[in-house]
PDB file of N, CA and C in Angstrom:
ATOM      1  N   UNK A   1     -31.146  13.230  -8.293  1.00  0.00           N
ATOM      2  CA  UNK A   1     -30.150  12.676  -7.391  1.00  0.00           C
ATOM      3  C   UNK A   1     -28.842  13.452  -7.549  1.00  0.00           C
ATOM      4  N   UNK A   2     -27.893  13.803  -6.602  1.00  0.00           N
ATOM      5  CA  UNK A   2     -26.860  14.284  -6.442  1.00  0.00           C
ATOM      6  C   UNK A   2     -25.742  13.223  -7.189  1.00  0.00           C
ATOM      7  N   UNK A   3     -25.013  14.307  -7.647  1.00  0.00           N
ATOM      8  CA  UNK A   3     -23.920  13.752  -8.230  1.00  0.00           C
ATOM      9  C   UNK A   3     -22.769  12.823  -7.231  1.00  0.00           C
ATOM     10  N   UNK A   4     -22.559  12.185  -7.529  1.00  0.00           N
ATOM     11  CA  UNK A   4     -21.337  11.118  -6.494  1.00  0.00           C
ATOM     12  C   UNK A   4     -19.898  11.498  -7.338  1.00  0.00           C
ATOM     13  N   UNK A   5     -18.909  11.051  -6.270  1.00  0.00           N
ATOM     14  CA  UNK A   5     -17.382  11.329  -7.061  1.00  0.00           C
ATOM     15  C   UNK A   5     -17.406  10.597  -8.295  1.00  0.00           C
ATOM     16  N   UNK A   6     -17.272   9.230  -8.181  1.00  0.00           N
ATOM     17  CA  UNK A   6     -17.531   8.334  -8.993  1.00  0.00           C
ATOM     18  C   UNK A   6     -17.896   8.908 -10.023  1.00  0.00           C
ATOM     19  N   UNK A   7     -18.801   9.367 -10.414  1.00  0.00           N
ATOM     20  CA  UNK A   7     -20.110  10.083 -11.581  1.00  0.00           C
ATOM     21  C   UNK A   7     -19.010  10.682 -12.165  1.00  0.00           C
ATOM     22  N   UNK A   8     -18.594  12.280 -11.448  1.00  0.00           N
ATOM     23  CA  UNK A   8     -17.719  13.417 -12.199  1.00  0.00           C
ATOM     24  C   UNK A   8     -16.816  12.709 -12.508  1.00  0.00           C
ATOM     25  N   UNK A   9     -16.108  11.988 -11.743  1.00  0.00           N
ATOM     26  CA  UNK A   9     -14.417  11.358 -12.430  1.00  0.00           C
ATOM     27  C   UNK A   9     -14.964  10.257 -13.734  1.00  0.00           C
ATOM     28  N   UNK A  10     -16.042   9.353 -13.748  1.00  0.00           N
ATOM     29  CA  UNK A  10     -16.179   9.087 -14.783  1.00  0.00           C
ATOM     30  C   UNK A  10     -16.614  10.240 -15.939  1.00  0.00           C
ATOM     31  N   UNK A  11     -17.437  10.716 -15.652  1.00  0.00           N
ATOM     32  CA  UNK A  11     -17.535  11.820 -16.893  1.00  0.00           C
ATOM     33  C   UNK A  11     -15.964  12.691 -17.369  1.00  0.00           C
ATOM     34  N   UNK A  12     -15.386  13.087 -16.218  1.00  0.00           N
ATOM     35  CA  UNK A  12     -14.446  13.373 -16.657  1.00  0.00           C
ATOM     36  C   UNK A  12     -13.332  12.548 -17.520  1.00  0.00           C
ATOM     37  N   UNK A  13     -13.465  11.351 -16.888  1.00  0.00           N
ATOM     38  CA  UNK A  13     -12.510  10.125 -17.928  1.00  0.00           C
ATOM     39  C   UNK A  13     -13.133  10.174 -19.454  1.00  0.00           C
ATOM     40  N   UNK A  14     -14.700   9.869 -19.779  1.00  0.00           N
ATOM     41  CA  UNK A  14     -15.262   9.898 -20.601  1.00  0.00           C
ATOM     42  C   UNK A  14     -14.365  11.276 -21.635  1.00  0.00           C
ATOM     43  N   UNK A  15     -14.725  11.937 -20.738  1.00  0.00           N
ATOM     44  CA  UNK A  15     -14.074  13.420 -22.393  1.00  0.00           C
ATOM     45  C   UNK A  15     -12.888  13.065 -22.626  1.00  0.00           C
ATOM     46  N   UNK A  16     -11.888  12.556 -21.491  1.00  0.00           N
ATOM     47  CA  UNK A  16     -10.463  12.452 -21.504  1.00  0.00           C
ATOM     48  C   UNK A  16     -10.425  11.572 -22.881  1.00  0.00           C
ATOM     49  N   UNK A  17     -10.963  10.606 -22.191  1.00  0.00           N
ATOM     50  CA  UNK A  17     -11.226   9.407 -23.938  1.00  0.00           C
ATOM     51  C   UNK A  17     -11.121   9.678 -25.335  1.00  0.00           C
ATOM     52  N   UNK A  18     -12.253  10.718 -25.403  1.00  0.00           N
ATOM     53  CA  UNK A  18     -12.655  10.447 -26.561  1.00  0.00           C
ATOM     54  C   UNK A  18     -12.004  12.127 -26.932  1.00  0.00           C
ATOM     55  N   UNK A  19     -11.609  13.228 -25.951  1.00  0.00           N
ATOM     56  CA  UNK A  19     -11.003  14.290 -26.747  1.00  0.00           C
ATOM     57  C   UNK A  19      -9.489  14.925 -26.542  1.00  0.00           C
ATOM     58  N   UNK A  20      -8.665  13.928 -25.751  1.00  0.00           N
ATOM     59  CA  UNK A  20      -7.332  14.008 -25.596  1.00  0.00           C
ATOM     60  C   UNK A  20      -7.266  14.617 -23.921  1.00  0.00           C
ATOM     61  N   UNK A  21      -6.616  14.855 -23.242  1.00  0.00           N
ATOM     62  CA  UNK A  21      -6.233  15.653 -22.131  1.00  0.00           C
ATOM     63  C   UNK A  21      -6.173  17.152 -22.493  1.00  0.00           C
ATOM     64  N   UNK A  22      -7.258  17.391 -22.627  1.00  0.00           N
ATOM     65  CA  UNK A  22      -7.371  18.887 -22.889  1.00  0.00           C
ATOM     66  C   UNK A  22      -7.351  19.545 -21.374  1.00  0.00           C
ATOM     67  N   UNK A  23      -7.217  21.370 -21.775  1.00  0.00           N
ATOM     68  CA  UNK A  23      -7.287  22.091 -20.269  1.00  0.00           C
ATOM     69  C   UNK A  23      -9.030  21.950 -20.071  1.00  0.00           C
ATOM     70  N   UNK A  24      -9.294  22.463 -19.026  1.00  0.00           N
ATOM     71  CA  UNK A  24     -10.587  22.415 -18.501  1.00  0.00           C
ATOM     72  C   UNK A  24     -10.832  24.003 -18.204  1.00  0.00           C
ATOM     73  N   UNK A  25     -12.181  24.885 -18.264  1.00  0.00           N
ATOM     74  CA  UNK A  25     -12.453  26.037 -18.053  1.00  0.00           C
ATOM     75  C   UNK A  25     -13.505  26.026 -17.119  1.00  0.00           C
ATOM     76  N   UNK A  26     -14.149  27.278 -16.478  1.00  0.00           N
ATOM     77  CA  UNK A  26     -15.199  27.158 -16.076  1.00  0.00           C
ATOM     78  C   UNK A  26     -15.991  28.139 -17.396  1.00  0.00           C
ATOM     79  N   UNK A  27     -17.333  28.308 -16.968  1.00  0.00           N
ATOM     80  CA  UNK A  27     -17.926  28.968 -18.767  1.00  0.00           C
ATOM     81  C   UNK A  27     -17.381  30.506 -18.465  1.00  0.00           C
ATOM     82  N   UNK A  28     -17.129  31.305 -17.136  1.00  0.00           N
ATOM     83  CA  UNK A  28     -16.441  32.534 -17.319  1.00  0.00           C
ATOM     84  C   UNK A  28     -14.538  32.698 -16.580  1.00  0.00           C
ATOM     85  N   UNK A  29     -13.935  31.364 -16.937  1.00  0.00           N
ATOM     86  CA  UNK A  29     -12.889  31.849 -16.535  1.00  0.00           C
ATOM     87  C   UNK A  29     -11.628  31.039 -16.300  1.00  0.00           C
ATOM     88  N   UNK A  30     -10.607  30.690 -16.370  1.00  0.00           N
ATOM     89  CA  UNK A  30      -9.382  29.725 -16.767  1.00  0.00           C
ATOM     90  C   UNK A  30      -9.672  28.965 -15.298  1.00  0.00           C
ATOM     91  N   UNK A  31      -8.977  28.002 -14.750  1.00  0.00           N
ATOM     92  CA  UNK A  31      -9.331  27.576 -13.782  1.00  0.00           C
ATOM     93  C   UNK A  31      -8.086  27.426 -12.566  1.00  0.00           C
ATOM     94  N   UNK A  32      -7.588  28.000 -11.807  1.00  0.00           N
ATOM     95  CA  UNK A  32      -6.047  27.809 -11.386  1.00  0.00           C
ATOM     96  C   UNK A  32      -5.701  26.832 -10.505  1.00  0.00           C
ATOM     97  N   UNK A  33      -7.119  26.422  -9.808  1.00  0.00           N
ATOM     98  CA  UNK A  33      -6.634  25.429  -8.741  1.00  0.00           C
ATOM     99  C   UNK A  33      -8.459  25.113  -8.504  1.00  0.00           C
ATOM    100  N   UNK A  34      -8.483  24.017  -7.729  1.00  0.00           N
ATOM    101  CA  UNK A  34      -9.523  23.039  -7.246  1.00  0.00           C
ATOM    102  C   UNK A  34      -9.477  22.967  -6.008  1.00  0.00           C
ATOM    103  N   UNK A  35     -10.518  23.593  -4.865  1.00  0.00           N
ATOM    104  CA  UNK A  35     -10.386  23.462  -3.585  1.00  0.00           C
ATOM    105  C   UNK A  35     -11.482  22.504  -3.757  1.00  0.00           C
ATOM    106  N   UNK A  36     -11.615  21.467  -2.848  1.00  0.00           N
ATOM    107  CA  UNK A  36     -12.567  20.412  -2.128  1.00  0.00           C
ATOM    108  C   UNK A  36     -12.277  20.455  -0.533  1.00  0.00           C
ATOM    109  N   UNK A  37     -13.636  20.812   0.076  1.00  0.00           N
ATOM    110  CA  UNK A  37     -14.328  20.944   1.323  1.00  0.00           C
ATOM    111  C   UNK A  37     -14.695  19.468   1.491  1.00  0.00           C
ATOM    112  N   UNK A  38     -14.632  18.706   2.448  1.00  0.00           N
ATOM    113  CA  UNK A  38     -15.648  17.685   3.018  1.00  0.00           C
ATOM    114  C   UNK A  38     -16.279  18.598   4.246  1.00  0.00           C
ATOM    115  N   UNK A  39     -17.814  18.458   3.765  1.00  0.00           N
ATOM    116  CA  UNK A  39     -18.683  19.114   4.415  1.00  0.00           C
ATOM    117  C   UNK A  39     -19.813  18.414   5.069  1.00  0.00           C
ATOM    118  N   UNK A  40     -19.839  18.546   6.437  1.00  0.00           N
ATOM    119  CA  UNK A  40     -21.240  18.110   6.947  1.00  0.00           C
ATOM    120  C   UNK A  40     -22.676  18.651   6.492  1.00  0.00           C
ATOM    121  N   UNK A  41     -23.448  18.392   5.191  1.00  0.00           N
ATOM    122  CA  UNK A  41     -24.556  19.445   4.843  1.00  0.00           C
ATOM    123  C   UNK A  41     -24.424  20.572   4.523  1.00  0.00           C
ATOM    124  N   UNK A  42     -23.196  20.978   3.665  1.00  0.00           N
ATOM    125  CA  UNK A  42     -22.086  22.338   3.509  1.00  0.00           C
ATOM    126  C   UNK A  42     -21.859  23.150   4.468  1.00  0.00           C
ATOM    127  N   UNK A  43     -21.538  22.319   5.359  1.00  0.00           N
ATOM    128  CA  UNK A  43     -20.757  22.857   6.551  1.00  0.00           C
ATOM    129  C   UNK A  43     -19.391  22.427   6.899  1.00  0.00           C
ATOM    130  N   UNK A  44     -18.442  23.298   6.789  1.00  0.00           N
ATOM    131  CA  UNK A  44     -16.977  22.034   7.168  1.00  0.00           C
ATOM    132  C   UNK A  44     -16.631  23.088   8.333  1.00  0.00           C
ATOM    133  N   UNK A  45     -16.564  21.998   9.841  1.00  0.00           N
ATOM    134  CA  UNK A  45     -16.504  22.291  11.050  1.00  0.00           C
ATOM    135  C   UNK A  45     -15.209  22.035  11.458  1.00  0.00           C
ATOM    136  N   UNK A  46     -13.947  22.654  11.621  1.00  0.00           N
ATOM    137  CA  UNK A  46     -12.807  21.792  12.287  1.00  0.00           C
ATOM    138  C   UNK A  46     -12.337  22.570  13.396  1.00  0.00           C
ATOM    139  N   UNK A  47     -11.737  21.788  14.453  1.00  0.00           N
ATOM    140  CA  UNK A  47     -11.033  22.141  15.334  1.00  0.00           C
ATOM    141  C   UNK A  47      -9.393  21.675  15.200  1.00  0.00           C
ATOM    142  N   UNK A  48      -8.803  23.073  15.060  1.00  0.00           N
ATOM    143  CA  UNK A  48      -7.021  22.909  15.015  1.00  0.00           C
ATOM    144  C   UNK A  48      -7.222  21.770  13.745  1.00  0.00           C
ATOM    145  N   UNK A  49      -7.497  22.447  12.752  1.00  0.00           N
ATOM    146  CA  UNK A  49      -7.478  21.050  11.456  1.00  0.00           C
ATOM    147  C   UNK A  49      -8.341  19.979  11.509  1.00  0.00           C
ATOM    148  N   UNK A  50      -8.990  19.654  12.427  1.00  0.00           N
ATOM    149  CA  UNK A  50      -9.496  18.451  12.345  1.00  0.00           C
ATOM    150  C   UNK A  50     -10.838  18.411  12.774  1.00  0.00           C
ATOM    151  N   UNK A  51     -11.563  17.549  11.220  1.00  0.00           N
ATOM    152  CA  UNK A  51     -12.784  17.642  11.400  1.00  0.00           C
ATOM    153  C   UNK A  51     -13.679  17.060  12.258  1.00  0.00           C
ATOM    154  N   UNK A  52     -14.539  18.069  12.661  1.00  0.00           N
ATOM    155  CA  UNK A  52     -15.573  17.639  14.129  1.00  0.00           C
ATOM    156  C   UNK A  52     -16.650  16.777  14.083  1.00  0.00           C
ATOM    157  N   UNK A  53     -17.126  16.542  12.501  1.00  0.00           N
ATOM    158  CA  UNK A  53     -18.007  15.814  12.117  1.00  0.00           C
ATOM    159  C   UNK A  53     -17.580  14.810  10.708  1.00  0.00           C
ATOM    160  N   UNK A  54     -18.035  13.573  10.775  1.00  0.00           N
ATOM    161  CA  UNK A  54     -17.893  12.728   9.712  1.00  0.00           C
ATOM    162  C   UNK A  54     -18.665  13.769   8.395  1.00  0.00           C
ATOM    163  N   UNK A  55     -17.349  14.096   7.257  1.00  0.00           N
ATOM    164  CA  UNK A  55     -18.745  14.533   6.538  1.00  0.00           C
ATOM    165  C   UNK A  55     -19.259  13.842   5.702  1.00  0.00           C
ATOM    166  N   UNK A  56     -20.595  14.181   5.186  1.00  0.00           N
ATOM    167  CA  UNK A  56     -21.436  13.660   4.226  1.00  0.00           C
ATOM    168  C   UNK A  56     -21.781  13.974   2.715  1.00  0.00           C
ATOM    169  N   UNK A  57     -20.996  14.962   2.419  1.00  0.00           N
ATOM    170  CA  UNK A  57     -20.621  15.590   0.938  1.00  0.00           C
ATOM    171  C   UNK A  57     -19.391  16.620   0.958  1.00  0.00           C
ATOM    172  N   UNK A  58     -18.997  16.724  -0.529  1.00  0.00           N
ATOM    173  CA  UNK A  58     -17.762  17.007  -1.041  1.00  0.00           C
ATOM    174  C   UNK A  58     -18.640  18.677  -1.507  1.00  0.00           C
ATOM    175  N   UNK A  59     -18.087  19.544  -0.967  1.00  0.00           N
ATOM    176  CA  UNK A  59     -17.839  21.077  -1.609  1.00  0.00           C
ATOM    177  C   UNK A  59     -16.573  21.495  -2.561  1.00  0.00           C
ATOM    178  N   UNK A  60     -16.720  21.579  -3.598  1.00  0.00           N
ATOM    179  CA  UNK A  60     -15.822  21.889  -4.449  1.00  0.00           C
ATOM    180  C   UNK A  60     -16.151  23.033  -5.444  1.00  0.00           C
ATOM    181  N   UNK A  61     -14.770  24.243  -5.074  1.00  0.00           N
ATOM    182  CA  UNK A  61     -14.808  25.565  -5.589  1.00  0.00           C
ATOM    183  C   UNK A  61     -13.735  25.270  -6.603  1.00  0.00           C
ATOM    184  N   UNK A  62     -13.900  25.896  -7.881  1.00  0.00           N
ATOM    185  CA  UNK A  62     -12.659  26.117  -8.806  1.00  0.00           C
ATOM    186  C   UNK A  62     -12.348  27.737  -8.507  1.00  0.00           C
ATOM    187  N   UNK A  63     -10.894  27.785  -8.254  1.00  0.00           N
ATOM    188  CA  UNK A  63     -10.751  29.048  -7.878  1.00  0.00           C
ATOM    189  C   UNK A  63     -10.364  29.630  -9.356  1.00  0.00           C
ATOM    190  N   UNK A  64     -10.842  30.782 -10.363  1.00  0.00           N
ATOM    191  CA  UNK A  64     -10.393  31.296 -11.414  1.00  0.00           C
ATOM    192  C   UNK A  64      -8.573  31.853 -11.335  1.00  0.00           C
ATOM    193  N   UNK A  65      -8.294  32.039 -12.646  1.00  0.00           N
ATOM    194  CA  UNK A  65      -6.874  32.662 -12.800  1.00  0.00           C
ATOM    195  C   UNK A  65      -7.258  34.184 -12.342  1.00  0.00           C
ATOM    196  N   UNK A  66      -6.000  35.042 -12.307  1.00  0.00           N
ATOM    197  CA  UNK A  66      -5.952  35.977 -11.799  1.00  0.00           C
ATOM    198  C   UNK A  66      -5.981  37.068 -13.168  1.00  0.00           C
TER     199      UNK A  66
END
């Protein structure tokens, strides 16, 4: 089964818990920012900004440091 928001933000609370507010990495690289897509079936469709379809999952890229 696919992961839900719910899921990651609890897991993420979980480490917060128990190992302080630490930084977060990806396994090759610092992390500088968090884009999230709402995507129809990883598709994000918009016209002039605005999306053409209700979407049905979250696409999320960590963009690395430079």
């Amino acid at each position: 089964m696919t992961m839900k928001i719910s899921k990651l933000i609890a897991c993420l609370r979980a480490a917060q818990e128990k190992h302080g507010d630490l930084p977060v990495y990806t396994f090759d690289s610092d992390i500088k920012a968090v884009d999230v897509a709402a995507c129809r079936d990883g598709i994000q469709r918009t016209t002039d900004g605005v999306p053409d379809e209700e979407p049905n999952e979250l696409v999320i890229s960590f963009v690395p440091c430079n």
